[in-house]
C-alpha atoms as a PDB file:
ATOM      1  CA  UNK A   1       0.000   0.000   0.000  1.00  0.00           C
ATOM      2  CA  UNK A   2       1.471   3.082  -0.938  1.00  0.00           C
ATOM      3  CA  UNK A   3       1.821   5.673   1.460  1.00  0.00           C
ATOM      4  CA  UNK A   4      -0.240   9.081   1.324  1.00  0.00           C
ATOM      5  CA  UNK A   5       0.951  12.519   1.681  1.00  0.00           C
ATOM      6  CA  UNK A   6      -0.879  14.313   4.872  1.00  0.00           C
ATOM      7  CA  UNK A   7      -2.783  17.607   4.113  1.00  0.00           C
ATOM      8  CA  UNK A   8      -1.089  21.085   4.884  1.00  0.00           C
ATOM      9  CA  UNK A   9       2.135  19.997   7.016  1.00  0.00           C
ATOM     10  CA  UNK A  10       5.631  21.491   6.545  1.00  0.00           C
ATOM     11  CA  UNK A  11       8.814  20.494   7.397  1.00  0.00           C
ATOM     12  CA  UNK A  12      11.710  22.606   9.230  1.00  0.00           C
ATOM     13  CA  UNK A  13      15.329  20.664   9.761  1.00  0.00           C
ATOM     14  CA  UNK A  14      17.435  21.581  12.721  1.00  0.00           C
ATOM     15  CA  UNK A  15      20.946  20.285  11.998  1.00  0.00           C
ATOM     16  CA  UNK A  16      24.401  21.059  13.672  1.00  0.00           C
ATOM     17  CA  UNK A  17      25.795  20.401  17.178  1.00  0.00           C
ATOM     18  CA  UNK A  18      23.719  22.763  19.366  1.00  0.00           C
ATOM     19  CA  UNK A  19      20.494  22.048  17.608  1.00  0.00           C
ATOM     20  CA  UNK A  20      19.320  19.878  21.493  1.00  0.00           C
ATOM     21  CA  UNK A  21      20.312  22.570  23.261  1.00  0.00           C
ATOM     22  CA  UNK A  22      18.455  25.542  20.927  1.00  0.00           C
ATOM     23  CA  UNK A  23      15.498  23.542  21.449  1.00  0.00           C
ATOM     24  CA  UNK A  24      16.041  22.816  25.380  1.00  0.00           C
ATOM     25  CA  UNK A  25      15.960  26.633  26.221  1.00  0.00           C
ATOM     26  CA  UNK A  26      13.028  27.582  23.724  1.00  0.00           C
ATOM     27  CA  UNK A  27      10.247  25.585  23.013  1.00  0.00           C
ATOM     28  CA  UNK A  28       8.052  23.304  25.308  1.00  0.00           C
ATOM     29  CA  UNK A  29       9.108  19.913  25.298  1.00  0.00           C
ATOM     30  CA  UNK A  30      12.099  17.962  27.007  1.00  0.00           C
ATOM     31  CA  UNK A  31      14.895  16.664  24.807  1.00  0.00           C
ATOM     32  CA  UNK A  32      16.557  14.801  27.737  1.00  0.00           C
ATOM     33  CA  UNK A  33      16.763  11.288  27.014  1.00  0.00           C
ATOM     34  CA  UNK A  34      15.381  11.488  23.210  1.00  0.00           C
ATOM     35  CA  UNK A  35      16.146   8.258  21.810  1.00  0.00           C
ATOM     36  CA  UNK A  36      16.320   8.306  18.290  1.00  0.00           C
ATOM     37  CA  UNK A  37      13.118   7.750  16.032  1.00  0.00           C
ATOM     38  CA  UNK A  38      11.218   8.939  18.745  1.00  0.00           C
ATOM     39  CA  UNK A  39       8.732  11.683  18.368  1.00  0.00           C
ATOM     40  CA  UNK A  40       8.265  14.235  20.660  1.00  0.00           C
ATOM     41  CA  UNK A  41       5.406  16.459  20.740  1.00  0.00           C
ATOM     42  CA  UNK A  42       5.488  20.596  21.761  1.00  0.00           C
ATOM     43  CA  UNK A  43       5.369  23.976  20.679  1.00  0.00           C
ATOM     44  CA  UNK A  44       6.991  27.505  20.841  1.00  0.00           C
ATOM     45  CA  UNK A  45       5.419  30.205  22.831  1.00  0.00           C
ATOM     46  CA  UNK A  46       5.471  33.763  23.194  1.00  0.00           C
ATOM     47  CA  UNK A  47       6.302  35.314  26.222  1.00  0.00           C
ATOM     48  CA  UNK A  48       2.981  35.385  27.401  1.00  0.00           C
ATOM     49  CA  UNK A  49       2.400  32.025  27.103  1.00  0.00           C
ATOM     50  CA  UNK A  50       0.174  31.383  24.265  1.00  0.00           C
ATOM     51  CA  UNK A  51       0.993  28.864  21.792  1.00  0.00           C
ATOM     52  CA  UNK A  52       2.895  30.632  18.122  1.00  0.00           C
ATOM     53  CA  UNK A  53       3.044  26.869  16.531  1.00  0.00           C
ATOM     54  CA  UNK A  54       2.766  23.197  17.741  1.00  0.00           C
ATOM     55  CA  UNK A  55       4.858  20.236  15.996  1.00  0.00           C
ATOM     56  CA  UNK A  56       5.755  16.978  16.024  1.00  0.00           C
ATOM     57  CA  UNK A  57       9.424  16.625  16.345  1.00  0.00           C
ATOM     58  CA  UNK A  58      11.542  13.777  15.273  1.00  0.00           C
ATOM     59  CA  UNK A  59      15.087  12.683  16.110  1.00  0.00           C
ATOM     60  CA  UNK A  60      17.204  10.982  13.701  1.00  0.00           C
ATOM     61  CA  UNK A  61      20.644  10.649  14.058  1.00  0.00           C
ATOM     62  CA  UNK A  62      21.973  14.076  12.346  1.00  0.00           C
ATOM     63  CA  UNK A  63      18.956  16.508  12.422  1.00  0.00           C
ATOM     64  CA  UNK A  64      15.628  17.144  14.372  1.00  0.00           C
ATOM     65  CA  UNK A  65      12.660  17.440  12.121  1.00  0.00           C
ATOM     66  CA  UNK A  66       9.772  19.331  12.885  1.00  0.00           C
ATOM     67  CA  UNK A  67       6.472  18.741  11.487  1.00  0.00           C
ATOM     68  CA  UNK A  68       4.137  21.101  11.335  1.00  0.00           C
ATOM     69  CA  UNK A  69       0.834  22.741   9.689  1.00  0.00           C
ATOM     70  CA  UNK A  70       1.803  25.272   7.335  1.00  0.00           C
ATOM     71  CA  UNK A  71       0.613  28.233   8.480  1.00  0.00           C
ATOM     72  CA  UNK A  72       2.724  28.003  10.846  1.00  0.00           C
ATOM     73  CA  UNK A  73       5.499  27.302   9.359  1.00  0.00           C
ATOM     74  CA  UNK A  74       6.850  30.961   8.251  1.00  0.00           C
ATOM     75  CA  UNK A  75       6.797  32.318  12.025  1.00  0.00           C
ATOM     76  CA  UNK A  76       8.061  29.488  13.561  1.00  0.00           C
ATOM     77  CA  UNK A  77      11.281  29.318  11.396  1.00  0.00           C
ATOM     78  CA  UNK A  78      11.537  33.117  11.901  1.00  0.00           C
ATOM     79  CA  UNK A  79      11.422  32.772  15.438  1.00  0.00           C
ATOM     80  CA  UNK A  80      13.843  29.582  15.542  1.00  0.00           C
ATOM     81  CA  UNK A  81      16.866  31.953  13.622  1.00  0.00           C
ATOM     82  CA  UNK A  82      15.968  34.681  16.161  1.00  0.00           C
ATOM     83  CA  UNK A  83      16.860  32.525  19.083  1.00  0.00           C
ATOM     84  CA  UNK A  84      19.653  30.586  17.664  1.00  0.00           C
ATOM     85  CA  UNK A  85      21.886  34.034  18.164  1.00  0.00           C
ATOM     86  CA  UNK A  86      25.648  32.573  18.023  1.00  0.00           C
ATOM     87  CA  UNK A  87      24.762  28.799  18.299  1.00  0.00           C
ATOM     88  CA  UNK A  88      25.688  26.438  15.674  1.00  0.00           C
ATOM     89  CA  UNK A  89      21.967  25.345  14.055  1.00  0.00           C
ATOM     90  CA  UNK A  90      20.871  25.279  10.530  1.00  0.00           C
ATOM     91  CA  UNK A  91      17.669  25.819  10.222  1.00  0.00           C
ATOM     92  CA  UNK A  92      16.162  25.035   7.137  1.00  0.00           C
ATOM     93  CA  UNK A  93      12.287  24.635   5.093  1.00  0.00           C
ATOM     94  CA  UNK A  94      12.468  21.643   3.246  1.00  0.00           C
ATOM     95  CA  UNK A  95      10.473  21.881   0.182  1.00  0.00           C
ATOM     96  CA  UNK A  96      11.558  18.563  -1.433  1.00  0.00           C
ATOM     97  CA  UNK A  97      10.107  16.715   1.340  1.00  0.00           C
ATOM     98  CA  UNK A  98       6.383  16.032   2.915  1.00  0.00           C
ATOM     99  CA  UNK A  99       4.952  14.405   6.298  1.00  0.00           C
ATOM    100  CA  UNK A 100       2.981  10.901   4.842  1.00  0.00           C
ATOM    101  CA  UNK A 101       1.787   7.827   6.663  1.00  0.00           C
ATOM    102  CA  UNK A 102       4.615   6.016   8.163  1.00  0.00           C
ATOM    103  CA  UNK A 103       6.332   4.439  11.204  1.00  0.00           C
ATOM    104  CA  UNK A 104       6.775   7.161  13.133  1.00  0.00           C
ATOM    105  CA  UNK A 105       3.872   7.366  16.201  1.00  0.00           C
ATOM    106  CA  UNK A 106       2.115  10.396  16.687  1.00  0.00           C
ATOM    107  CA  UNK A 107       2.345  10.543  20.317  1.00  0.00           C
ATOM    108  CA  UNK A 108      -1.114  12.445  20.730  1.00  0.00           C
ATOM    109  CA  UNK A 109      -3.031   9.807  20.221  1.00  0.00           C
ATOM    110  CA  UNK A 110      -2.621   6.296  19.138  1.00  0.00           C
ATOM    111  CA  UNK A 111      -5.908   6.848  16.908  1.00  0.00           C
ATOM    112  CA  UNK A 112      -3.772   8.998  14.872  1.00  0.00           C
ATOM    113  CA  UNK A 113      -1.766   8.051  11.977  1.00  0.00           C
ATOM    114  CA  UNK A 114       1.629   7.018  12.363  1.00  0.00           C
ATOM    115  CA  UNK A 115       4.336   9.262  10.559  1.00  0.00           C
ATOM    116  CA  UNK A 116       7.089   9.641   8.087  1.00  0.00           C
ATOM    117  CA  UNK A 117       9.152  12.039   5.986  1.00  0.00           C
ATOM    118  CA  UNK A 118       9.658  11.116   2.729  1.00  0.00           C
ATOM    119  CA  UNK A 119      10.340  12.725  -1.219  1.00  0.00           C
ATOM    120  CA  UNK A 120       7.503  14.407  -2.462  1.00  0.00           C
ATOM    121  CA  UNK A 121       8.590  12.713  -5.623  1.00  0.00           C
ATOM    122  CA  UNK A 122       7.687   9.446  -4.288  1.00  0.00           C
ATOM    123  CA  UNK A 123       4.527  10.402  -3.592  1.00  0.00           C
ATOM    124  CA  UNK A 124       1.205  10.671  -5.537  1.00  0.00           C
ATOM    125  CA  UNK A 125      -1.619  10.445  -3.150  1.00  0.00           C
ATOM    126  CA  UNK A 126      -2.300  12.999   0.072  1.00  0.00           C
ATOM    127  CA  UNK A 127      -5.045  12.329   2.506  1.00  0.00           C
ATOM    128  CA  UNK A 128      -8.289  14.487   1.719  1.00  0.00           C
ATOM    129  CA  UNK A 129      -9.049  16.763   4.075  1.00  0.00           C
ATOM    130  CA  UNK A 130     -12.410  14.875   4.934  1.00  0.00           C
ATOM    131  CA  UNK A 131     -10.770  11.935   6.277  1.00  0.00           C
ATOM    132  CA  UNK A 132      -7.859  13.565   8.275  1.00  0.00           C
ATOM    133  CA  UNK A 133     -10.076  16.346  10.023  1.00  0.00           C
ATOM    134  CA  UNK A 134     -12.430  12.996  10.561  1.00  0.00           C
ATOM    135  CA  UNK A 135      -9.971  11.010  12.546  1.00  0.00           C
ATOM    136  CA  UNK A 136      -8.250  14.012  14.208  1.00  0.00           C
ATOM    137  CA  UNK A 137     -11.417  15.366  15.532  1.00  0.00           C
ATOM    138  CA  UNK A 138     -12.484  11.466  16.991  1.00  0.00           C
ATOM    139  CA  UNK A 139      -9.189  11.590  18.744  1.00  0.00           C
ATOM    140  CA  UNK A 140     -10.055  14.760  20.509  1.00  0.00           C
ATOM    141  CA  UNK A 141      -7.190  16.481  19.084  1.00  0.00           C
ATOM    142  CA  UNK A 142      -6.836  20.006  18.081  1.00  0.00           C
ATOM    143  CA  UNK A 143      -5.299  21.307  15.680  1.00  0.00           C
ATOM    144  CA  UNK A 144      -3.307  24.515  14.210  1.00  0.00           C
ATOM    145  CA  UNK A 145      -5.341  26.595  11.839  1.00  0.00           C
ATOM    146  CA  UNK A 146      -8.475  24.513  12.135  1.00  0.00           C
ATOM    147  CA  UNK A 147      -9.078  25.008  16.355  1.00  0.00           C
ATOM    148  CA  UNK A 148      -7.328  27.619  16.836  1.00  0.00           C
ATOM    149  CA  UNK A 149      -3.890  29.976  15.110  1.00  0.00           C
ATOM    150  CA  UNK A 150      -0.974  31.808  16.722  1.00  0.00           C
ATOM    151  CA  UNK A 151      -0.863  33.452  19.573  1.00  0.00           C
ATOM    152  CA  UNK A 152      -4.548  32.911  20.347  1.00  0.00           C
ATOM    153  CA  UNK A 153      -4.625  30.415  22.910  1.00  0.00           C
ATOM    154  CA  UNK A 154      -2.615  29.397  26.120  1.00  0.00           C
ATOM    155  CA  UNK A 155      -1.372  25.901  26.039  1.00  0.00           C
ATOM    156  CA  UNK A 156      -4.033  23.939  28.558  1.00  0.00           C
ATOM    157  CA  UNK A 157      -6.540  25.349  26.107  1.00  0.00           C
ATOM    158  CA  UNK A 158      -6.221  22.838  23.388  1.00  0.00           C
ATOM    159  CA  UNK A 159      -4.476  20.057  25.964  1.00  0.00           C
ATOM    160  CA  UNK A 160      -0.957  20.495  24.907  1.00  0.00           C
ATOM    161  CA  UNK A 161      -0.094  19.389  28.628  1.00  0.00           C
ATOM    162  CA  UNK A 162      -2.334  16.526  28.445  1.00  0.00           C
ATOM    163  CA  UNK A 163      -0.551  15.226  25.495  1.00  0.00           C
ATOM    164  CA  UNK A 164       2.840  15.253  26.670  1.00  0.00           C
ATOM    165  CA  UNK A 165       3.778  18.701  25.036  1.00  0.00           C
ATOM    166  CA  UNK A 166       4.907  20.305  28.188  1.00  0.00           C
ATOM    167  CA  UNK A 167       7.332  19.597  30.372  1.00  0.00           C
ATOM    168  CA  UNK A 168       7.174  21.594  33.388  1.00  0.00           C
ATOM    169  CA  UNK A 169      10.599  20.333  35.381  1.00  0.00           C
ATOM    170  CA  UNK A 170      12.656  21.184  32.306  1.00  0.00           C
ATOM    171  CA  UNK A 171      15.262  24.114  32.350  1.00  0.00           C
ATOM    172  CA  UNK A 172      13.681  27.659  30.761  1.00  0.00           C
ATOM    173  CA  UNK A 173      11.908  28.141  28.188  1.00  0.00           C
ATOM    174  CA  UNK A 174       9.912  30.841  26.176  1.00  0.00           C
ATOM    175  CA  UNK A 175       6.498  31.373  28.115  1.00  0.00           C
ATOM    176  CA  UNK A 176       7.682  29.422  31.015  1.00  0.00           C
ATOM    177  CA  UNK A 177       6.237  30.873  33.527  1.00  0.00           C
ATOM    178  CA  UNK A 178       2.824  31.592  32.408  1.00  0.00           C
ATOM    179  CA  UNK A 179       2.773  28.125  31.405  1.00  0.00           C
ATOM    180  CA  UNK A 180       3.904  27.200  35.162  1.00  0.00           C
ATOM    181  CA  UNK A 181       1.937  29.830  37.499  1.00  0.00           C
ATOM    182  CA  UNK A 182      -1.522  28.183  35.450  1.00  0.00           C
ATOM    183  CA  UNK A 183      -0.169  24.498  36.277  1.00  0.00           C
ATOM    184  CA  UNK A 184       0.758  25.436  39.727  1.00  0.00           C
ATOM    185  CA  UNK A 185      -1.960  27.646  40.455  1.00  0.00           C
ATOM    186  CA  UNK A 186      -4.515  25.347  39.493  1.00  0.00           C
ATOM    187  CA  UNK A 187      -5.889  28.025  36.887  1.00  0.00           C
ATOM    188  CA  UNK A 188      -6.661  25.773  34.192  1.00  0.00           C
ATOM    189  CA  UNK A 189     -10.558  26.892  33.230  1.00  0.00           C
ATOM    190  CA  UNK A 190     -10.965  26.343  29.814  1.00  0.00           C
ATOM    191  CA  UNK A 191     -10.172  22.957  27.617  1.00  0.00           C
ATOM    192  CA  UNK A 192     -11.238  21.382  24.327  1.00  0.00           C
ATOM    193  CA  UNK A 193     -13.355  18.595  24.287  1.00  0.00           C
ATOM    194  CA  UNK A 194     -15.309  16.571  21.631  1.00  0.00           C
ATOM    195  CA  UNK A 195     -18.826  17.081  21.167  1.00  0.00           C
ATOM    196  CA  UNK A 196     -21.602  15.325  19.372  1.00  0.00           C
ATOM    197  CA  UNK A 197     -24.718  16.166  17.882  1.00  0.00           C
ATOM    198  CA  UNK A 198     -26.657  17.015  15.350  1.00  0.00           C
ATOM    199  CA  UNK A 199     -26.616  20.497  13.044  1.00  0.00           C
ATOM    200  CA  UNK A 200     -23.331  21.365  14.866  1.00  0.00           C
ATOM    201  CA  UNK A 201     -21.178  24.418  13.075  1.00  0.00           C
ATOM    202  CA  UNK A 202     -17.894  26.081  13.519  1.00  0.00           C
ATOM    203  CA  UNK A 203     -17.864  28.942  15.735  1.00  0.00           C
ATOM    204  CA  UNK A 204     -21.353  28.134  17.469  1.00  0.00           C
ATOM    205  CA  UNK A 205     -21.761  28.658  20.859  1.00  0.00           C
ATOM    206  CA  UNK A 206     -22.581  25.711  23.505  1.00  0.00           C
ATOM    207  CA  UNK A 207     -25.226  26.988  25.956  1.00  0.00           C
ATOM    208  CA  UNK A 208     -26.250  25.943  29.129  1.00  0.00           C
ATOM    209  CA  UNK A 209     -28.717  28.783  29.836  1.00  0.00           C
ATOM    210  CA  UNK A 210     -25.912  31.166  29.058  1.00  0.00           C
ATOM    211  CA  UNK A 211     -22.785  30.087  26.746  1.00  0.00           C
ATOM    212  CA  UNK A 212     -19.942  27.693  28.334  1.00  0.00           C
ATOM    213  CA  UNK A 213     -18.259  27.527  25.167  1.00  0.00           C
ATOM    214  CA  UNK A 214     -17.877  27.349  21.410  1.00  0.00           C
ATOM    215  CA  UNK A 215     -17.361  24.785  18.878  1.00  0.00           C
ATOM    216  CA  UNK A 216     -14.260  24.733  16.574  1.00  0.00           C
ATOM    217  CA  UNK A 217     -14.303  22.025  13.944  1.00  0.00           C
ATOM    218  CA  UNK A 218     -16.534  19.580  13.000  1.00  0.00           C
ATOM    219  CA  UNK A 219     -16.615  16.188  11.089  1.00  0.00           C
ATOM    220  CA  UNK A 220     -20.561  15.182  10.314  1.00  0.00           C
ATOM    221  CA  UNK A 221     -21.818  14.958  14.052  1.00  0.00           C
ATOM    222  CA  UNK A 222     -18.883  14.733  15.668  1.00  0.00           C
ATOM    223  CA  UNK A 223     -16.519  18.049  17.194  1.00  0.00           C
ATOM    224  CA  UNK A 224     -14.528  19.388  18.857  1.00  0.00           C
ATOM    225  CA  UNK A 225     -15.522  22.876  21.486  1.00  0.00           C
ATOM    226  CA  UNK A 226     -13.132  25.443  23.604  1.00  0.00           C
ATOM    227  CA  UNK A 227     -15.174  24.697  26.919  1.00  0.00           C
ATOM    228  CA  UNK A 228     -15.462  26.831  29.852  1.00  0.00           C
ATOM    229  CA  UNK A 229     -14.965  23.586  32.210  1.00  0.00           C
ATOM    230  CA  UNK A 230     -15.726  25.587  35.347  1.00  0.00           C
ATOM    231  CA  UNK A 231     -19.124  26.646  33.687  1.00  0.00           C
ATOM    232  CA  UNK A 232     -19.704  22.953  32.899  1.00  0.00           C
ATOM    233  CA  UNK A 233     -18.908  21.692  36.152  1.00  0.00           C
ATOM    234  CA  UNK A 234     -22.065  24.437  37.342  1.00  0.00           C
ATOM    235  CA  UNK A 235     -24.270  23.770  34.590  1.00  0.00           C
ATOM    236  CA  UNK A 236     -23.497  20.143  35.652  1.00  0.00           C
ATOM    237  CA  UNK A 237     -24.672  20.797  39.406  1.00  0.00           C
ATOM    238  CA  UNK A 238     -27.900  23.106  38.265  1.00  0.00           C
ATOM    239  CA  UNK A 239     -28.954  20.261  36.011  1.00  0.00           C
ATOM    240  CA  UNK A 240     -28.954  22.248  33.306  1.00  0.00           C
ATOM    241  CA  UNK A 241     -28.950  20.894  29.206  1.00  0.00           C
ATOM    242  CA  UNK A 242     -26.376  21.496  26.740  1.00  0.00           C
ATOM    243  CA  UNK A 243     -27.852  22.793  23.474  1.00  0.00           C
ATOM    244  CA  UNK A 244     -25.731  24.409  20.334  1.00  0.00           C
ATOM    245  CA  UNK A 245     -27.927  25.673  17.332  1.00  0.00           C
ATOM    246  CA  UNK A 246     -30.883  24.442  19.462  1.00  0.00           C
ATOM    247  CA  UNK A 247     -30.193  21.447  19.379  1.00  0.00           C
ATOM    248  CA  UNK A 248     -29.085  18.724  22.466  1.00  0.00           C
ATOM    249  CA  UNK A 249     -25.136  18.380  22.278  1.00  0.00           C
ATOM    250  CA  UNK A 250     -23.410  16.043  24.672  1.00  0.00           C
ATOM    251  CA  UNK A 251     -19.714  17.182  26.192  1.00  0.00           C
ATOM    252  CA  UNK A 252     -17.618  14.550  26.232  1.00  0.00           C
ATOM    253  CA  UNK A 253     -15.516  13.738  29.919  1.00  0.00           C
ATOM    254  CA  UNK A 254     -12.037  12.027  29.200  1.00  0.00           C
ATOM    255  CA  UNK A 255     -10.411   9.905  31.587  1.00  0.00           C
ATOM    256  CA  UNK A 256      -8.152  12.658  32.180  1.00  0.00           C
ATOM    257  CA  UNK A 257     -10.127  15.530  32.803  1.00  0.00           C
ATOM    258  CA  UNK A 258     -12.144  13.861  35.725  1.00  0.00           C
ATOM    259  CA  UNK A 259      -9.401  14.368  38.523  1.00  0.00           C
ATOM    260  CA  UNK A 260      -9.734  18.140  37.268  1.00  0.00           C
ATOM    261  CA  UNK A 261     -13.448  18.356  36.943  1.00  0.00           C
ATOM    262  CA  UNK A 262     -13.361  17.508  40.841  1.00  0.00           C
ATOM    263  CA  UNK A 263     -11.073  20.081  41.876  1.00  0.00           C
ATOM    264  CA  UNK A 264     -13.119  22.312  39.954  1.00  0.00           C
ATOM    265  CA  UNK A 265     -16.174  21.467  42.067  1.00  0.00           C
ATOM    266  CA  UNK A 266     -14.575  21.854  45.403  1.00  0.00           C
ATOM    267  CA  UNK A 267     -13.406  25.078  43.952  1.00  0.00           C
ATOM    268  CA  UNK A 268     -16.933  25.997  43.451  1.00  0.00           C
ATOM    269  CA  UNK A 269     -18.774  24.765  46.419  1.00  0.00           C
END
């Protein structure tokens, strides 16, 4: 079976001997113990701590290659050669080059395609846009330039920490400690969750008597929704419906959020 192109990704190549280390005191995601073919999953931030781009980063044994959508692509590189200052990285687009099916596992979700690099040359079929949005949005994943686009969301918003993006106990890096005072502080209040039901539409609002949220992309009945989680978790105790486009939408609870669903409610009682 031949392998198939996946819609709107780019590739930047870090290269050289201090490409670890440009990536250790920038972006979100440890690089300690990176074995290679691993993925890693994170993102560069601004100062502020909302996300500029997310990737997918692999390791091979000369370069790091970062995957991802390409919008982002332009102001990620651009801020890459701003903070490599005097260290010895090449950074470079490849153009020759696209992300397809492969070996590589997406470490968001094992519902997601595995990855690969490979010659565009090599390759005469891409994924429609249909079926990737489709399995993305059944994973519960977000995604850049469909959920949400630079600088417009913090980190916790679309799960990055849930997926293994962040690591908190690493050395510095670039929105640190926003990213930190929200995890410490227990300020997490909004996350995006799937939803289901019928008639659902980008950018409609999920009510519960008065809005907890809006939906960001959908796939036939399925979506996914920036929630207000603390306005769920009251909605929730009032016994209240969730409706979007008048309509009954259900909010789906992973495993994970349930530990912070509870703190929520002793928050609120």
């Amino acid at each position: 079976m031949s392998k198939r192109a996946l819609p709107d990704r780019s590739i930047i190549r870090l290269s050289g001997p201090d490409m670890l280390a440009l990536m250790e005191r920038t972006v979100t995601n440890s690089v300690d113990n990176w074995n290679t073919g691993e993925m890693r999953y994170g993102a560069l931030l601004t100062p502020q701590g909302k996300i500029i781009a997310d990737y997918l980063a692999m390791l091979s044994l000369e370069n790091i290659y970062l995957d991802m959508h390409s919008g982002a692509a332009d102001e990620l590189e651009k801020r890459l050669k701003l903070f490599r200052l005097r260290s010895d990285v090449q950074i470079d687009r490849l153009t020759d080059d696209v992300v397809t099916e492969g070996s590589w596992v997406d470490v968001r979700s094992t519902q997601l395609p595995h990855r690969a690099i490979s010659p565009a040359a090599e390759i005469g079929l891409e994924m429609s846009y249909e079926e990737w949005h489709k399995t993305r949005i059944a994973a519960g994943v977000p995604e850049w330039g469909a959920d949400y686009r630079g600088s417009e969301v913090f980190p916790t918003d679309v799960n990055l920490d849930v997926m293994g993006g962040i690591d908190y106990k690493k050395g510095c890096f670039v929105g640190q400690e926003v990213a930190s005072r929200m995890k410490r502080k227990a300020k997490v209040r909004k996350r995006t969750l799937p939803v289901r039901g019928e008639g659902l539409k980008r950018g409609a609002d999920i009510l519960a008597g008065s809005s907890i949220g809006n939906v960001t992309s959908v796939s036939g009945e399925m979506g996914l929704a920036l929630i207000r989680t603390d306005r769920m978790v009251q909605a929730d105790a009032a016994g209240k419906a969730f409706t979007c486009g008048g309509r009954p939408v259900t909010i789906d609870r992973p495993e994970w959020l349930k530990m912070e669903l509870i703190a929520l409610t002793a928050a609120n009682d």
